[in-house]
Structures are given as C-alpha cells and as structure tokens.
PDB file of N, CA and C in Angstrom:
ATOM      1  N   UNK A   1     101.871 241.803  81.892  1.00  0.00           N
ATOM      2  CA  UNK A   1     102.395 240.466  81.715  1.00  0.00           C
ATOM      3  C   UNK A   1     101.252 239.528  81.362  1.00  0.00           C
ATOM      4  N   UNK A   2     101.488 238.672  80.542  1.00  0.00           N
ATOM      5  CA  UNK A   2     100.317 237.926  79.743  1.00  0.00           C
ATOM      6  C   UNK A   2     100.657 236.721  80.271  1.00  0.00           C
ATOM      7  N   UNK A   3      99.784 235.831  81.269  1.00  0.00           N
ATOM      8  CA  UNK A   3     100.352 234.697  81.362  1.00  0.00           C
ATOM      9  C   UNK A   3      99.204 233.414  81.189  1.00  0.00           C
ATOM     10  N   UNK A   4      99.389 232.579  80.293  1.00  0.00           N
ATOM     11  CA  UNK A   4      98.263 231.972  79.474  1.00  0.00           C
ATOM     12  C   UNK A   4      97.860 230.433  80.197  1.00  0.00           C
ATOM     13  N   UNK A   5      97.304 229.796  80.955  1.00  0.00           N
ATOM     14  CA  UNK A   5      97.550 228.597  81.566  1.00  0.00           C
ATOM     15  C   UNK A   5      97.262 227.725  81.044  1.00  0.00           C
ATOM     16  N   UNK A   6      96.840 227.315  79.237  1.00  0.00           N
ATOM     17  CA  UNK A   6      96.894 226.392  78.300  1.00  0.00           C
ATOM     18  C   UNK A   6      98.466 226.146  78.291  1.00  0.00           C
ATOM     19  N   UNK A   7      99.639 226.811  78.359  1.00  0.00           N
ATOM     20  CA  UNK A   7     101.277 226.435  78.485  1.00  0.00           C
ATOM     21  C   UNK A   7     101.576 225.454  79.011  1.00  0.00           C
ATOM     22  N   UNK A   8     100.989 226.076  80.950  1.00  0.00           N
ATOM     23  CA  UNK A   8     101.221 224.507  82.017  1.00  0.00           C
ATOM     24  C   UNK A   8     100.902 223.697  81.686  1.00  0.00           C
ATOM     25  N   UNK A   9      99.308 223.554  81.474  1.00  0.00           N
ATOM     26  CA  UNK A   9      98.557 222.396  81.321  1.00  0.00           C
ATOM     27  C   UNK A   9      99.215 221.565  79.924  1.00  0.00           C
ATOM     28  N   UNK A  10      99.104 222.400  79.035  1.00  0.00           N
ATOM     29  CA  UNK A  10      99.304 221.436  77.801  1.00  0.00           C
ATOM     30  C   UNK A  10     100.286 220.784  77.710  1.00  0.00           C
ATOM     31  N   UNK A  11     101.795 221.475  78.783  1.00  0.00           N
ATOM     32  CA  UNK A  11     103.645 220.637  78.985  1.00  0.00           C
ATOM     33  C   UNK A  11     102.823 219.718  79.805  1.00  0.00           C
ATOM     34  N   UNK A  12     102.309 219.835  80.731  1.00  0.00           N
ATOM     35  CA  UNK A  12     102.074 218.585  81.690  1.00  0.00           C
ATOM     36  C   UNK A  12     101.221 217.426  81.083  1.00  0.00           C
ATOM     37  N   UNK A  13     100.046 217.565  80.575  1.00  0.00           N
ATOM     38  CA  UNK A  13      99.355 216.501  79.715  1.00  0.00           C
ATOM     39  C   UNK A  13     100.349 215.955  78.839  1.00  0.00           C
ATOM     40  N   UNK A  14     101.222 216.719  78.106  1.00  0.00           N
ATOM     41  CA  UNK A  14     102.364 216.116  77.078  1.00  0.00           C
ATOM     42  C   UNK A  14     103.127 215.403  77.517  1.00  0.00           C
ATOM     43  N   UNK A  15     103.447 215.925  78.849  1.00  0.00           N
ATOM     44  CA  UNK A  15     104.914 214.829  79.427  1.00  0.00           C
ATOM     45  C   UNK A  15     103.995 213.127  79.664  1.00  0.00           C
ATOM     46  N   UNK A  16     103.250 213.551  80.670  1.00  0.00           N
ATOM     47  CA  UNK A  16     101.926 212.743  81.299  1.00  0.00           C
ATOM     48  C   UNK A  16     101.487 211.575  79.898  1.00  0.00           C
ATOM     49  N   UNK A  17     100.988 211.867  79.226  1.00  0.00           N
ATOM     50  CA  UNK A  17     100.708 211.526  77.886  1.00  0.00           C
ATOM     51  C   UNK A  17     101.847 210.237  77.221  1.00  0.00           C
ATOM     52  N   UNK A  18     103.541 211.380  77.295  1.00  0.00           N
ATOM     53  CA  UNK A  18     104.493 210.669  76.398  1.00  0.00           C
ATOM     54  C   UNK A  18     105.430 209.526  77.786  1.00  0.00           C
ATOM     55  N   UNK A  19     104.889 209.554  79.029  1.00  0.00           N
ATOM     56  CA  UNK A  19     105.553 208.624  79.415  1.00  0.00           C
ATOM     57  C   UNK A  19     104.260 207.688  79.769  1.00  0.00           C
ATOM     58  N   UNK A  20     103.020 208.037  80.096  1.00  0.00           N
ATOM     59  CA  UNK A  20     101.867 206.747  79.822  1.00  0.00           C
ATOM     60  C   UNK A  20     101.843 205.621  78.749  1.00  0.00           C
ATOM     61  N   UNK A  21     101.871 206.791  77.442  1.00  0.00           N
ATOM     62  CA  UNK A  21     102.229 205.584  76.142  1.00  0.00           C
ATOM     63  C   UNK A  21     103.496 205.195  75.728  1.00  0.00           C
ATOM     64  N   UNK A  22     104.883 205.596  76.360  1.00  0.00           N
ATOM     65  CA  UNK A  22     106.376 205.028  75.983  1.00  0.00           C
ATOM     66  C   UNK A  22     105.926 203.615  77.358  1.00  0.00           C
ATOM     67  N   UNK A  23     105.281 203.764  78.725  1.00  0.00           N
ATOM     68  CA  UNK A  23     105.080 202.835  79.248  1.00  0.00           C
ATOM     69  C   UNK A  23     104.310 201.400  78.210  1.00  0.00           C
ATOM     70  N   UNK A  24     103.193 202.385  78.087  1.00  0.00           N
ATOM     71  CA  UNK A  24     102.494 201.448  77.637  1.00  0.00           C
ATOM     72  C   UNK A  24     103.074 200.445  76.287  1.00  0.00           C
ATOM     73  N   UNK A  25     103.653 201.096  75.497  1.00  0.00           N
ATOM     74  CA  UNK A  25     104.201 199.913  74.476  1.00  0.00           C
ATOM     75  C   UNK A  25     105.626 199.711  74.688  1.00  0.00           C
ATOM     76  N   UNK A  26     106.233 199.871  75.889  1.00  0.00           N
ATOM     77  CA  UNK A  26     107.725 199.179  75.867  1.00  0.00           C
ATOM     78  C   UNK A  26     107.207 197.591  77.033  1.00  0.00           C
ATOM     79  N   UNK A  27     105.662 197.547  77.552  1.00  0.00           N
ATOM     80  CA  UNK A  27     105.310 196.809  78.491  1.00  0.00           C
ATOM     81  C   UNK A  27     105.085 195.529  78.521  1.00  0.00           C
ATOM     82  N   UNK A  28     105.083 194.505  79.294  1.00  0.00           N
ATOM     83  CA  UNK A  28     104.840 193.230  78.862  1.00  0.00           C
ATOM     84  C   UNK A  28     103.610 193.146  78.404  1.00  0.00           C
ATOM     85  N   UNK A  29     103.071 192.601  77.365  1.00  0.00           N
ATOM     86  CA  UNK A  29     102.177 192.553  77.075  1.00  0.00           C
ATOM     87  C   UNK A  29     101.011 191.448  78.116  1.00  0.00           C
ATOM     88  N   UNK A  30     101.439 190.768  78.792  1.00  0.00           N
ATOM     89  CA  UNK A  30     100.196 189.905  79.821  1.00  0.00           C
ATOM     90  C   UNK A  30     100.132 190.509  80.674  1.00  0.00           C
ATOM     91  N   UNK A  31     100.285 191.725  81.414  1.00  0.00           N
ATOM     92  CA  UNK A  31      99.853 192.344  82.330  1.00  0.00           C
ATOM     93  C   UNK A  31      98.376 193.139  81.434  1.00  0.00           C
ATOM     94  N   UNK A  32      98.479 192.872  80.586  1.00  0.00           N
ATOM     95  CA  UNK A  32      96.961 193.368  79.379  1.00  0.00           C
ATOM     96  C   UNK A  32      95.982 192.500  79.941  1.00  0.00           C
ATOM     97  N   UNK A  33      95.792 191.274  80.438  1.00  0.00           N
ATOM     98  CA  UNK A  33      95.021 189.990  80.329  1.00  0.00           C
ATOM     99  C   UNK A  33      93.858 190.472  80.846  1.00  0.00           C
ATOM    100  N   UNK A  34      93.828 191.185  82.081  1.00  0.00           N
ATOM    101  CA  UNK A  34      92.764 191.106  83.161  1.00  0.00           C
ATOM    102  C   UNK A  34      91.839 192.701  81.968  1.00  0.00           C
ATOM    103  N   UNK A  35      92.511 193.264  81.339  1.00  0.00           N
ATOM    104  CA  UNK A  35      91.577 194.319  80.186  1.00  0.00           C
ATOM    105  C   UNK A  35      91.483 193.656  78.867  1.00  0.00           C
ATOM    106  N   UNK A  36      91.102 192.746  78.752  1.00  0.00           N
ATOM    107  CA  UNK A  36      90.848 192.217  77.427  1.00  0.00           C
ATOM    108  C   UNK A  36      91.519 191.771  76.873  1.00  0.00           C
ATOM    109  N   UNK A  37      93.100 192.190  77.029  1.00  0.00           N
ATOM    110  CA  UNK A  37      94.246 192.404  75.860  1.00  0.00           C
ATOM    111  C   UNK A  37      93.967 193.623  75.359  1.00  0.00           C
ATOM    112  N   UNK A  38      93.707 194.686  76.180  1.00  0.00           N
ATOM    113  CA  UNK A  38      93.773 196.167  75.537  1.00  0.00           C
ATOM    114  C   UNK A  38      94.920 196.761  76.397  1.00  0.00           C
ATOM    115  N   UNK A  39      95.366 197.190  75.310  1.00  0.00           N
ATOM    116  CA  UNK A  39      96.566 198.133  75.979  1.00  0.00           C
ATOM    117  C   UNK A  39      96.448 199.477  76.411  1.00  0.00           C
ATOM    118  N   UNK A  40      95.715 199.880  77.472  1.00  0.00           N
ATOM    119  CA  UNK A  40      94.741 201.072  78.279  1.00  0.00           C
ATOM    120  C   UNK A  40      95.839 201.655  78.367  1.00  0.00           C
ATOM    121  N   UNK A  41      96.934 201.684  78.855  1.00  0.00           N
ATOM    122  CA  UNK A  41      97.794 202.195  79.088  1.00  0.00           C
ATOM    123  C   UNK A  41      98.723 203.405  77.455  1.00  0.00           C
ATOM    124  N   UNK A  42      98.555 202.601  76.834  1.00  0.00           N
ATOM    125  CA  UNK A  42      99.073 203.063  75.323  1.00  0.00           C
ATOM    126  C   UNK A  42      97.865 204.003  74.986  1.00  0.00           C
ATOM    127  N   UNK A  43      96.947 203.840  75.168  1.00  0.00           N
ATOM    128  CA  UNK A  43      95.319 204.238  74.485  1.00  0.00           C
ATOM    129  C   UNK A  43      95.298 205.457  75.270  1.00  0.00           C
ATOM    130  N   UNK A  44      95.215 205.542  76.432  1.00  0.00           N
ATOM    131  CA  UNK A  44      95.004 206.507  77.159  1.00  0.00           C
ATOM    132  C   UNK A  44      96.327 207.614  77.474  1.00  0.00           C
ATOM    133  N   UNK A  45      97.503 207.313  77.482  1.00  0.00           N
ATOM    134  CA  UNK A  45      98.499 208.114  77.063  1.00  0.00           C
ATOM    135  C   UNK A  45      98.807 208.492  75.761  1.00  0.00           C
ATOM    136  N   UNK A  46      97.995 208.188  74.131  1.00  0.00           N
ATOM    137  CA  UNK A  46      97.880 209.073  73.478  1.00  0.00           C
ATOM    138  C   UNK A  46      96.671 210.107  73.356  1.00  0.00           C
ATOM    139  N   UNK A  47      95.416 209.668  73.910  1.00  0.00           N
ATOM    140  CA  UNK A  47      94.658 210.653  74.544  1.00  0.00           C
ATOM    141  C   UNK A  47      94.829 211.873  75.520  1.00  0.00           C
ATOM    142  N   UNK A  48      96.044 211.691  76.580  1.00  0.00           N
ATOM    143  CA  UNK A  48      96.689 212.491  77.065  1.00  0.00           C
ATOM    144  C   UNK A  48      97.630 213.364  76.336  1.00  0.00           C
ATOM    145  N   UNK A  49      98.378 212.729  75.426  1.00  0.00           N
ATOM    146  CA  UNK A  49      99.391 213.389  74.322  1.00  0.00           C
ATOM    147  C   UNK A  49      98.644 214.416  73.331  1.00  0.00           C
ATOM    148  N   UNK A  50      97.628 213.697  72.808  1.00  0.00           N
ATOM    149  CA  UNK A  50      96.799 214.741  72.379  1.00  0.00           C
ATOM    150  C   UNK A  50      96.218 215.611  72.439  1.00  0.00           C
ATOM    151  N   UNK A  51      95.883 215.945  73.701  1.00  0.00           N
ATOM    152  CA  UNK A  51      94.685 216.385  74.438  1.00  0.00           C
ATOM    153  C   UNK A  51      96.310 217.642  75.171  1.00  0.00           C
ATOM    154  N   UNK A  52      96.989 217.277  75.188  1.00  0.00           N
ATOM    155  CA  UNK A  52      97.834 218.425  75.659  1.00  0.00           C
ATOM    156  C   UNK A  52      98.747 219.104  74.108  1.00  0.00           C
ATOM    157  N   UNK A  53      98.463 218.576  73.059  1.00  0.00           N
ATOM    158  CA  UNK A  53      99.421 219.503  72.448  1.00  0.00           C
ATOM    159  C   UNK A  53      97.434 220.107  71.905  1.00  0.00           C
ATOM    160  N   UNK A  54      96.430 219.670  71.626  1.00  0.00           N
ATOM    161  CA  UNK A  54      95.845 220.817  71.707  1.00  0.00           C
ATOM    162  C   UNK A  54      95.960 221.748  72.606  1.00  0.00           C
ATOM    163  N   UNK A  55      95.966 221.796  73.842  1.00  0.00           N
ATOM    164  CA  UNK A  55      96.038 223.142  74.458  1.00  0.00           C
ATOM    165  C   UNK A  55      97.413 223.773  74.411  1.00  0.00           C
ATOM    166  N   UNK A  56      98.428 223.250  73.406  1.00  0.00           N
ATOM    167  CA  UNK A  56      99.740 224.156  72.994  1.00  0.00           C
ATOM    168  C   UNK A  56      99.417 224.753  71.465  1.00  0.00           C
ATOM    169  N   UNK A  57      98.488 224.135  70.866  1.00  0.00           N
ATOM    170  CA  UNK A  57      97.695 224.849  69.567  1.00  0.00           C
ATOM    171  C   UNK A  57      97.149 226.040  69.744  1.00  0.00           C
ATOM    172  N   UNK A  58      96.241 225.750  70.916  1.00  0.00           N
ATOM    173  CA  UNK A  58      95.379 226.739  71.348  1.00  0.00           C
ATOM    174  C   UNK A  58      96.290 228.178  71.897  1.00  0.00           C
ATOM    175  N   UNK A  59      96.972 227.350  72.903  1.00  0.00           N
ATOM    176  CA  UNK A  59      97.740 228.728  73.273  1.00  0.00           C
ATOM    177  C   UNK A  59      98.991 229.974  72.055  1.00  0.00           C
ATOM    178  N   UNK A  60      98.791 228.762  71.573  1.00  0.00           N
ATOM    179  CA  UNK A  60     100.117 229.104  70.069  1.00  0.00           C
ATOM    180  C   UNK A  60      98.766 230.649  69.467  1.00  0.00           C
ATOM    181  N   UNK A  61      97.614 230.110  69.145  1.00  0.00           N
ATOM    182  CA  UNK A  61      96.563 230.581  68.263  1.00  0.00           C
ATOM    183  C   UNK A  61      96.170 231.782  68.925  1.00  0.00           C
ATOM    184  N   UNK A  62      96.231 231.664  69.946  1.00  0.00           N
ATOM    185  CA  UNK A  62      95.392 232.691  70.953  1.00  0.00           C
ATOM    186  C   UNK A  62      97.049 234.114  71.053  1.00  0.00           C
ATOM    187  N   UNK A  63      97.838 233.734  71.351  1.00  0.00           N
ATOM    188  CA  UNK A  63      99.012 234.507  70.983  1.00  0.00           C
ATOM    189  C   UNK A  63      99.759 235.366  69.945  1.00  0.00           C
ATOM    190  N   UNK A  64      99.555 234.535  68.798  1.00  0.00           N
ATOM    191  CA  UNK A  64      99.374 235.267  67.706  1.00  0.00           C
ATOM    192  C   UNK A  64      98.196 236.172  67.136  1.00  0.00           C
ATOM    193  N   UNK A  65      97.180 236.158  67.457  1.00  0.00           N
ATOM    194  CA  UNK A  65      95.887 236.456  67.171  1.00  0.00           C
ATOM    195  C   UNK A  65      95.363 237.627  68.017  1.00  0.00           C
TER     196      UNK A  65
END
C-alpha cells in the first residue's frame, strides 16, 4: 500500500488557503487599518492555496513517475 503524505497536507493547505482568502476579500475592508491597508489575510491565504496545490503537483508527479 503506497500512502503519500503530500495528499493530506496539500487538501489541508488548500482548504486552509481557500477559506483564509474567500475571508479575506469578502471582509470589511477597515479592519485592514492597524496593517497598513494590507489585506494579510487575502495575501497569505493565497500563499497557503498555493503552497498546497504544489504538494498535489508533487504528489500527482511522484505517482505517475
């Protein structure tokens, strides 16, 4: 049985990821004030989004291969 733990990780960073940044831009925007007016929240849940469908690339690559 082959069991690859880029799968877990990469569903969980993805979910993690797509409800950080659906938070982050459905949000009021003045809760931004005290970060600049950066929306950390949006920024850092597509860093999470990303950062988990690479490790569903990876695991995709490593499977076929």
């Amino acid at each position: 049985m082959f069991l690859d733990i880029r799968i877990p990780i990469g569903l969980l960073f993805l979910t993690i990821g797509l409800l950080l940044a659906g938070y982050g831009l459905f949000s009021d925007p003045a809760i931004y004030n005290q970060s600049l007016g950066i929306n950390v929240n949006f920024y850092w849940g597509g860093v999470l989004l990303a950062f988990g469908v690479v490790m569903l690339i990876l695991a995709r690559i490593s499977r076929s291969g």
